[in-house]
Protein backbone atom coordinates (compact mmCIF):
# COMPACT_ATOMS: atom_id res chain seq x y z
CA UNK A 1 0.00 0.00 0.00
CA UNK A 2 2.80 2.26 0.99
CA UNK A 3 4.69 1.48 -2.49
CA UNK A 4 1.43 2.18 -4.53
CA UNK A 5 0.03 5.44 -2.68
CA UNK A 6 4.03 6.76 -3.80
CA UNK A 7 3.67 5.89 -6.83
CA UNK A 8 0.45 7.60 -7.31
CA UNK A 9 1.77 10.48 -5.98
CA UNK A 10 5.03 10.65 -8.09
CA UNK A 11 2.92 10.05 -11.13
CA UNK A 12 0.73 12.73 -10.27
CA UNK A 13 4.19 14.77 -9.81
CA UNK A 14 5.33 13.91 -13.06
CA UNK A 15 2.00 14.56 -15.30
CA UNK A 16 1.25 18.03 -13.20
CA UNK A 17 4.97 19.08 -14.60
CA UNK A 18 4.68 17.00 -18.01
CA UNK A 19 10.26 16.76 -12.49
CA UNK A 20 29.60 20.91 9.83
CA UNK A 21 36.75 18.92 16.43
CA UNK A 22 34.08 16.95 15.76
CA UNK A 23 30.61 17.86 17.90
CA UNK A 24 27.56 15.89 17.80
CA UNK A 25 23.88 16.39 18.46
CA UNK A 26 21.57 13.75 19.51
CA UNK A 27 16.87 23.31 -1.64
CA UNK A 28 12.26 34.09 -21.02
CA UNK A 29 12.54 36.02 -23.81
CA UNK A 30 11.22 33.82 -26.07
CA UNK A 31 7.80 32.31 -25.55
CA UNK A 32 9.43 28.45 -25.24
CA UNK A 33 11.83 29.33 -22.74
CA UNK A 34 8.70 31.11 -21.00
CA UNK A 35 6.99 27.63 -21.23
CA UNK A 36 9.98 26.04 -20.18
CA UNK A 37 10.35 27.83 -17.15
CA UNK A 38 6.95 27.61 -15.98
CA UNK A 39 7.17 23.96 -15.96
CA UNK A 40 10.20 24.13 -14.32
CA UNK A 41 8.33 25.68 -11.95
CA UNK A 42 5.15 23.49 -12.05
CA UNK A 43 7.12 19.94 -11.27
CA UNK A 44 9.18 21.32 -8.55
CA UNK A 45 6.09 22.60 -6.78
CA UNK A 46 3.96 19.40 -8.23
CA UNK A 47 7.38 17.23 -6.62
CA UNK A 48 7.46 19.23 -2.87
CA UNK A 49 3.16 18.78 -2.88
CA UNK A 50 3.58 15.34 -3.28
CA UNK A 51 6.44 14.90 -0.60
CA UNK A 52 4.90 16.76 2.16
CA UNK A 53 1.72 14.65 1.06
CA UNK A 54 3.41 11.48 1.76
CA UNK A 55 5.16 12.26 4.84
CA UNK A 56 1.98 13.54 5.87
CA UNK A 57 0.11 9.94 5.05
CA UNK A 58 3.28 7.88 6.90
CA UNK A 59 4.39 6.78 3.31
CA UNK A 60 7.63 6.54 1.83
CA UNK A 61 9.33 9.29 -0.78
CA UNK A 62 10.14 7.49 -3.61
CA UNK A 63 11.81 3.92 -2.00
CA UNK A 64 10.65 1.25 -4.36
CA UNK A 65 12.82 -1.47 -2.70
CA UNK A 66 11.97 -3.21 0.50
CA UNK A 67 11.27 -0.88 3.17
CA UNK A 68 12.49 -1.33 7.02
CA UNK A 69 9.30 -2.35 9.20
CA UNK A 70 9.35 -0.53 12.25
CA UNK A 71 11.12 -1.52 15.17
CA UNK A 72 13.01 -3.44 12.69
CA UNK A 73 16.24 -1.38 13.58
CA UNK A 74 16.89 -2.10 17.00
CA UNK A 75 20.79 -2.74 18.34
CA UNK A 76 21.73 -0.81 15.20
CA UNK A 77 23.23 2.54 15.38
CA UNK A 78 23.27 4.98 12.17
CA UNK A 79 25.16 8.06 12.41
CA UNK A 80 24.48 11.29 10.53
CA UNK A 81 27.88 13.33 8.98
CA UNK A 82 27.08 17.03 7.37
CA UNK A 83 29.40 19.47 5.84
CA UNK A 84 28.57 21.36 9.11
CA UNK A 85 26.36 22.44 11.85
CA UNK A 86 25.94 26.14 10.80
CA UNK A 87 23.04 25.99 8.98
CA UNK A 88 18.88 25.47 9.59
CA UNK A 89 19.26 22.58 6.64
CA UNK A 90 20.83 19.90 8.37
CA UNK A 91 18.42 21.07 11.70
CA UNK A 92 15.95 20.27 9.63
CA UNK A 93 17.77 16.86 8.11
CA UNK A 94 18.45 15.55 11.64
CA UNK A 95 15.14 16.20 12.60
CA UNK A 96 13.79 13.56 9.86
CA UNK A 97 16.46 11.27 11.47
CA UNK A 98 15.42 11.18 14.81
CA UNK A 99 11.65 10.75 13.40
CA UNK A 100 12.86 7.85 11.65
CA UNK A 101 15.02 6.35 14.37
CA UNK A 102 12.46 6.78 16.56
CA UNK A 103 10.07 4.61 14.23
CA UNK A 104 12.69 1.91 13.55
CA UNK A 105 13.95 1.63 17.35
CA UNK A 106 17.46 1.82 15.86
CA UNK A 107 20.16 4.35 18.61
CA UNK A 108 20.64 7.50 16.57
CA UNK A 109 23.56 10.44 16.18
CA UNK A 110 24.17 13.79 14.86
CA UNK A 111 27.79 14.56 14.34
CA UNK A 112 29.18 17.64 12.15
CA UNK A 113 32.35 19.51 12.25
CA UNK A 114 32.30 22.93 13.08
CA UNK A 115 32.74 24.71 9.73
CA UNK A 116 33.70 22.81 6.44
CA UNK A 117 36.36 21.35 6.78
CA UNK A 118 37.66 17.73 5.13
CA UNK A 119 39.96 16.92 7.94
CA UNK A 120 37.22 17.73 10.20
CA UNK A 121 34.35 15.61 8.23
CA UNK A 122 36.90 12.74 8.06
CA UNK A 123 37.63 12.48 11.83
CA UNK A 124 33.98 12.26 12.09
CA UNK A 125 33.71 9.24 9.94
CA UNK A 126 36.23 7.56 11.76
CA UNK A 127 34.95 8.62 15.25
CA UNK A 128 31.42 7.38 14.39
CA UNK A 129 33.06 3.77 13.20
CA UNK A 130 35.34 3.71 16.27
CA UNK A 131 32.33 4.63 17.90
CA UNK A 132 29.94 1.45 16.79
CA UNK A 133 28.25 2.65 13.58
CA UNK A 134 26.30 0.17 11.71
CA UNK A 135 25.75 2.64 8.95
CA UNK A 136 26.47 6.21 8.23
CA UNK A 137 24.32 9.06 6.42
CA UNK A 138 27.21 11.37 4.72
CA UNK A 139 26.72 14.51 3.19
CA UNK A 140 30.21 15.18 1.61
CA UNK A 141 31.93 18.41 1.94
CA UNK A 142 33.50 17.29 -0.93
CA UNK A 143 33.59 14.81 -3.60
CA UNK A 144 37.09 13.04 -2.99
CA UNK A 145 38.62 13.69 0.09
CA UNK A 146 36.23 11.50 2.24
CA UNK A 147 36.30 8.81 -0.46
CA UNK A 148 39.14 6.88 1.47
CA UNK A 149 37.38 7.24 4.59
CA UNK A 150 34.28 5.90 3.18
CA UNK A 151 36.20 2.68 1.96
CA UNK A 152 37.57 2.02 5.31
CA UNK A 153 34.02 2.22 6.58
CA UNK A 154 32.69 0.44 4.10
CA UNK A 155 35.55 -2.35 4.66
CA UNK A 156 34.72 -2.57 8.14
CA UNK A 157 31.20 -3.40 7.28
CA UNK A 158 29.03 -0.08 7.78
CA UNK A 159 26.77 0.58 5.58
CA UNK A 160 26.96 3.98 4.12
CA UNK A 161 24.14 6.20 2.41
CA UNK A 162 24.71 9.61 0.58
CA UNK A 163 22.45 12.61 1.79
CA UNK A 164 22.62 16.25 0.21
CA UNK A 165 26.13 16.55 -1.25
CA UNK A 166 27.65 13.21 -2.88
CA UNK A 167 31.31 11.39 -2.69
CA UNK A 168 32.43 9.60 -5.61
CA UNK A 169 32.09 6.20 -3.54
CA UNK A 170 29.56 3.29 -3.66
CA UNK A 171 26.47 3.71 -1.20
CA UNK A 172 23.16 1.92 -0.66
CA UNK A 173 21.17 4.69 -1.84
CA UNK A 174 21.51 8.99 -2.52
CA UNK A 175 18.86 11.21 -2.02
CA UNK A 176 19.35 14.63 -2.59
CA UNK A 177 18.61 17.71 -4.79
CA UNK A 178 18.66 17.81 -8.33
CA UNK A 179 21.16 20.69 -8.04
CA UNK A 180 21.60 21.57 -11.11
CA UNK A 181 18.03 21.88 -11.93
CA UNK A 182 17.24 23.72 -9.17
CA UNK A 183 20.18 26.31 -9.62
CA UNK A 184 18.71 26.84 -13.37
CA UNK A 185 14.90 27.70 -11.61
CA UNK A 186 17.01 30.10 -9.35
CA UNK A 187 18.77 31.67 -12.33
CA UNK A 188 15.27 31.96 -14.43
CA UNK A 189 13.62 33.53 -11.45
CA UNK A 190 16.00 35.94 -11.52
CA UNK A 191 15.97 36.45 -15.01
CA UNK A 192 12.33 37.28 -15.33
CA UNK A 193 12.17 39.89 -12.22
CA UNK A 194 15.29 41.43 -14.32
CA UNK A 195 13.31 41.53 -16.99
CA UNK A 196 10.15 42.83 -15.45
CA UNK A 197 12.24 46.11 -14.09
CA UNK A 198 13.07 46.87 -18.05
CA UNK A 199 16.88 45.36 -17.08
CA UNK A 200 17.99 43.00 -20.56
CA UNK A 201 22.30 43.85 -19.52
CA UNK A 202 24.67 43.90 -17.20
CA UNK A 203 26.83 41.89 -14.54
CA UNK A 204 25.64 38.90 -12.52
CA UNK A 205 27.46 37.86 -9.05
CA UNK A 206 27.27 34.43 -7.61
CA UNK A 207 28.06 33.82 -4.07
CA UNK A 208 28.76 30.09 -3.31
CA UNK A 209 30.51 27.70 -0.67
CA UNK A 210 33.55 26.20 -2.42
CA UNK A 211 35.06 24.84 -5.56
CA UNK A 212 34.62 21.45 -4.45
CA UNK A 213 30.99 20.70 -2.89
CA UNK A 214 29.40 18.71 -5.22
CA UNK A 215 26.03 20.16 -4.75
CA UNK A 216 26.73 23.82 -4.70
CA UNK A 217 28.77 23.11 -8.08
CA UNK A 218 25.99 21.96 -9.61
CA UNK A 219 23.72 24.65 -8.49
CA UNK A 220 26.27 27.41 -9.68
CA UNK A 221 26.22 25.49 -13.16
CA UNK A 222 22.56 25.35 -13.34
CA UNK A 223 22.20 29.26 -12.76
CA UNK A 224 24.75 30.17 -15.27
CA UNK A 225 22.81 28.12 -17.52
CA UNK A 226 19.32 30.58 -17.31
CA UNK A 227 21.97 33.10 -18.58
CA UNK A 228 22.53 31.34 -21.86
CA UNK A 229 22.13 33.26 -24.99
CA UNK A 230 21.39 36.78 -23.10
CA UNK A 231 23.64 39.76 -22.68
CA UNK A 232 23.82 39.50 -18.71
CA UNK A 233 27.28 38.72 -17.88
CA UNK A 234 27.84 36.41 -14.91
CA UNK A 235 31.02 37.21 -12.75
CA UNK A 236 33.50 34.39 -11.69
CA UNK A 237 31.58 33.43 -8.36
CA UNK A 238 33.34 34.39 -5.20
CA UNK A 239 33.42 32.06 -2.59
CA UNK A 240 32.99 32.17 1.27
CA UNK A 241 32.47 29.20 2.61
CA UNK A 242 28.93 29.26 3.29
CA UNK A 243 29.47 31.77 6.10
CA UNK A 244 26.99 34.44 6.14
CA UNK A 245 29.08 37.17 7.50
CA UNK A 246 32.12 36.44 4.86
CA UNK A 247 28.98 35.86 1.92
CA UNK A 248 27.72 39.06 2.94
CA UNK A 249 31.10 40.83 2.44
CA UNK A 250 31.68 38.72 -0.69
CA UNK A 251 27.72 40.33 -2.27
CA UNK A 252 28.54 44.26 -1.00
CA UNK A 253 32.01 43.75 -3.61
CA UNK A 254 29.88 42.24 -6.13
CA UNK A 255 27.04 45.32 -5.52
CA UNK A 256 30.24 47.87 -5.29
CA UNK A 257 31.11 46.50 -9.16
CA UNK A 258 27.73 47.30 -10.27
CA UNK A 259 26.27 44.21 -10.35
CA UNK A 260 22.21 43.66 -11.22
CA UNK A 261 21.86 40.58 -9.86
CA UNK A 262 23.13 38.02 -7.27
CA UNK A 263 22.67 34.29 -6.49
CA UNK A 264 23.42 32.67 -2.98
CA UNK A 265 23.91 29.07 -3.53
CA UNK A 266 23.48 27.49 -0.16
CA UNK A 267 21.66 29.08 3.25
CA UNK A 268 24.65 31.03 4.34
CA UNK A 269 25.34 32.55 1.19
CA UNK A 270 22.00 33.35 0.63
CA UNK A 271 21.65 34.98 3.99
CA UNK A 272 24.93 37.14 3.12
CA UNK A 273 24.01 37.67 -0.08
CA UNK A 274 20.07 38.92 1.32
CA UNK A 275 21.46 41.41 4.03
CA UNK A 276 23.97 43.21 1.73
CA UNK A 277 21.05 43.57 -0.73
CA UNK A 278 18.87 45.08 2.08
CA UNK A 279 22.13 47.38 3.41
CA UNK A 280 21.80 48.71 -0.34
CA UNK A 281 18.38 49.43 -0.01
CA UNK A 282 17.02 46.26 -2.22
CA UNK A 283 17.97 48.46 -5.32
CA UNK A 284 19.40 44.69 -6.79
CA UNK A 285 17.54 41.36 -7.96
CA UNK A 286 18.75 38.36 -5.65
CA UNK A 287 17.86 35.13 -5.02
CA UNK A 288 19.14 32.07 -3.33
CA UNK A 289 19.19 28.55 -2.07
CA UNK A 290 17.59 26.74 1.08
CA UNK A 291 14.81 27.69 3.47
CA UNK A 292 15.64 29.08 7.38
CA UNK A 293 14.11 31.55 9.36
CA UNK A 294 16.43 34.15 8.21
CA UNK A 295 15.47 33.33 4.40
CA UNK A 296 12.22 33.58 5.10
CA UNK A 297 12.53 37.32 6.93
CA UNK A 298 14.88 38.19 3.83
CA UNK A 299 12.29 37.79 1.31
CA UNK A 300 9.43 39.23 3.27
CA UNK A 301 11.63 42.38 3.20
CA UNK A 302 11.63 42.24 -0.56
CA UNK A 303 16.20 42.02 -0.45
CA UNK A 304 15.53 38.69 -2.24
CA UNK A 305 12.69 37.95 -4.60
CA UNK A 306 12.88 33.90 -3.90
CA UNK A 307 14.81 30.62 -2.30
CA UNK A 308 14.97 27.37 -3.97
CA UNK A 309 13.80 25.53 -0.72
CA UNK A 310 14.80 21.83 -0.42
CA UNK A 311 13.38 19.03 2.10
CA UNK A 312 16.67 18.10 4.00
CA UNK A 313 13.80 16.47 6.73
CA UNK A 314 13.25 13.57 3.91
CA UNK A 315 16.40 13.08 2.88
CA UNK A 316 16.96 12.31 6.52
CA UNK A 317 13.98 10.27 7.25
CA UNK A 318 14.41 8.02 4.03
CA UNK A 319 17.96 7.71 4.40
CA UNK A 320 17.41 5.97 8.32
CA UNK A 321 14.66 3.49 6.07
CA UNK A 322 17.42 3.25 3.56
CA UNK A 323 20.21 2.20 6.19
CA UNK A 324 18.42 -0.35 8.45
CA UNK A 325 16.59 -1.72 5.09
CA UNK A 326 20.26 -2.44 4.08
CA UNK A 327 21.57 -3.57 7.48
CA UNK A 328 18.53 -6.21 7.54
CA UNK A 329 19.76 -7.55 3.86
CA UNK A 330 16.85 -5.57 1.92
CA UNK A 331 16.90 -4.69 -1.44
CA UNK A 332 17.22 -1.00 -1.22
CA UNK A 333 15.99 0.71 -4.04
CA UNK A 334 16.56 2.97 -6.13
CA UNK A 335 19.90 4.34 -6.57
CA UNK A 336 18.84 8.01 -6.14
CA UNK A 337 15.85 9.78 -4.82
CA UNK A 338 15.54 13.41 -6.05
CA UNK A 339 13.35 14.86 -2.72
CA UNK A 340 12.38 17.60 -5.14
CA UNK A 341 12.49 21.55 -4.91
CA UNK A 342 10.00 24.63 -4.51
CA UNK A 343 10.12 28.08 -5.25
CA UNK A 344 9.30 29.78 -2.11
CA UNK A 345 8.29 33.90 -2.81
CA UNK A 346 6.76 35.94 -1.06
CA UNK A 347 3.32 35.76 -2.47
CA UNK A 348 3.78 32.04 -1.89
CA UNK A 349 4.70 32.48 2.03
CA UNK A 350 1.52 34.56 1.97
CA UNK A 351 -0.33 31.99 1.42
């Protein structure tokens, strides 16, 4: 029943649209771009409608394999690894871990490094297998570094799932963002309110984490793509670690060089990017990626017309099913889970 509600609602989905020592705690011009955009638009908010839907019915986001009963996860202990602990998106990610753990009676662990930091992330991985980790949720700060750590994890018989941000290494399952796609809805969004204050020139800044996260790389690729073909000019992207205070220094330069429009590409830098638009009186377009609090009050204030919100809480939540499904010798499947995207505004928070 749970497999066939989810695949009604995915269907529906798809026709609507025509798609952080080591410290632990226990997101045109032309009338067919214009078409194309809109149902951009349309499956990412078709996608997020039918993955708070499920959630909401106790069904599972887009797990076709065998699914963990609960209490099926008891003596088992899964730890969670993000980039960091600075930001309201892994909150929100841990908080669809404990829901799961709590379901699946399996011991549960946050652990994140204090800013992004390999070294940091890796002595995490270790600690957690030192520690007694079955299996490990990892969202990679970047794509490489961990891979070695992952191997010795894997070797030693944990079983390792990929949340968020991926590592070139085997896993039982990702689940993430389509980042790419949802940089491109950024970079459209901000294309049309350009185009809807009479602005067809001029440069573009992009704010972003590092050269390295696979996710934010994506996203940054995705947003230069909306450019394509125009005469907007989009900067080399400055990067600031997803800190809002350096972000926020890294959007005033980009403002100071006369810039139109700006792009945060994770919660920090949008929050930077937000408060140097409102310093300059919100004279620029700017949007960003991920939903927090301070998102939210950003685009109520008009200093960014949107966020690209994604649902870290799933990704969480599936990826517990995901690990205790594998730990019990389920088929776990399949391969990836996009947990989808919406557009938040602020007619949309309005409502």
């Amino acid at each position: 029943m749970r497999k066939k509600m989810v695949a009604v609602l995915l269907t529906a989905a798809m026709a609507a649209a025509g798609m952080m020592g080591c410290s632990s705690s226990s997101s045109t011009e032309t009338e067919a771009s214009s078409a194309a955009t809109t149902a951009a638009e349309t499956t990412a908010e078709t996608e997020a409608a039918a993955t708070e839907a499920a959630a909401a019915t106790g069904e599972h986001v887009g797990q076709t394999g065998d699914i963990a009963e609960p209490g099926s996860g008891e003596g088992q202990k899964v730890v969670l690894i993000t980039i960091d602990s600075m930001d309201q998106h892994w909150v929100n990610m841990d908080k669809g871990c404990q829901k799961a753990a709590e379901e699946l009676g399996c011991d549960y662990q946050w652990m994140a490094p204090d800013v992004k930091d390999d070294a940091k992330q890796i002595e995490c991985v270790n600690n957690a297998v030192a520690g007694g980790a079955t299996a490990i949720l990892i969202a990679a700060n970047g794509p490489d570094a961990i891979t070695a750590a992952l191997k010795e994890a894997d070797e030693a018989g944990v079983k390792i799932v990929q949340v968020d941000s991926f590592a070139n290494y085997p896993c039982v399952q990702k689940l993430g963002t389509d980042n790419k796609a949802a940089g491109k809805m950024a970079g459209e969004e901000v294309l049309k309110a350009l185009q809807a204050k009479g602005v067809t020139e001029g440069k573009i800044g992009i704010v972003s984490v590092n050269k390295a996260t696979t996710s934010t790389v994506d996203r940054e690729e995705g947003f230069r793509e909306a450019f394509a073909g125009t005469d907007f000019e989009i900067l080399e992207t400055q990067y600031a670690d997803g800190d809002a205070a350096k972000s926020k220094d890294a959007a005033a330069n980009f403002i100071t060089q006369g810039c139109v429009a700006l792009f945060g590409a994770n919660e920090g830098s949008c929050v930077g990017v937000g408060n140097a638009v409102a310093e300059d009186g919100n004279q620029i377009v700017a949007a960003g990626m991920d939903k927090s609090d301070a998102v939210i009050q950003l685009i109520k204030g008009d200093s960014l017309i949107c966020t690209m919100a994604q649902n870290p809480d799933v990704m969480g939540y599936e990826g517990m099913y995901a690990a205790i499904t594998a730990i019990n010798g389920g088929s776990v499947a399949p391969e990836y889970i996009d947990t989808g995207v919406s557009i938040l505004t602020k007619d949309s928070l309005a409502e």
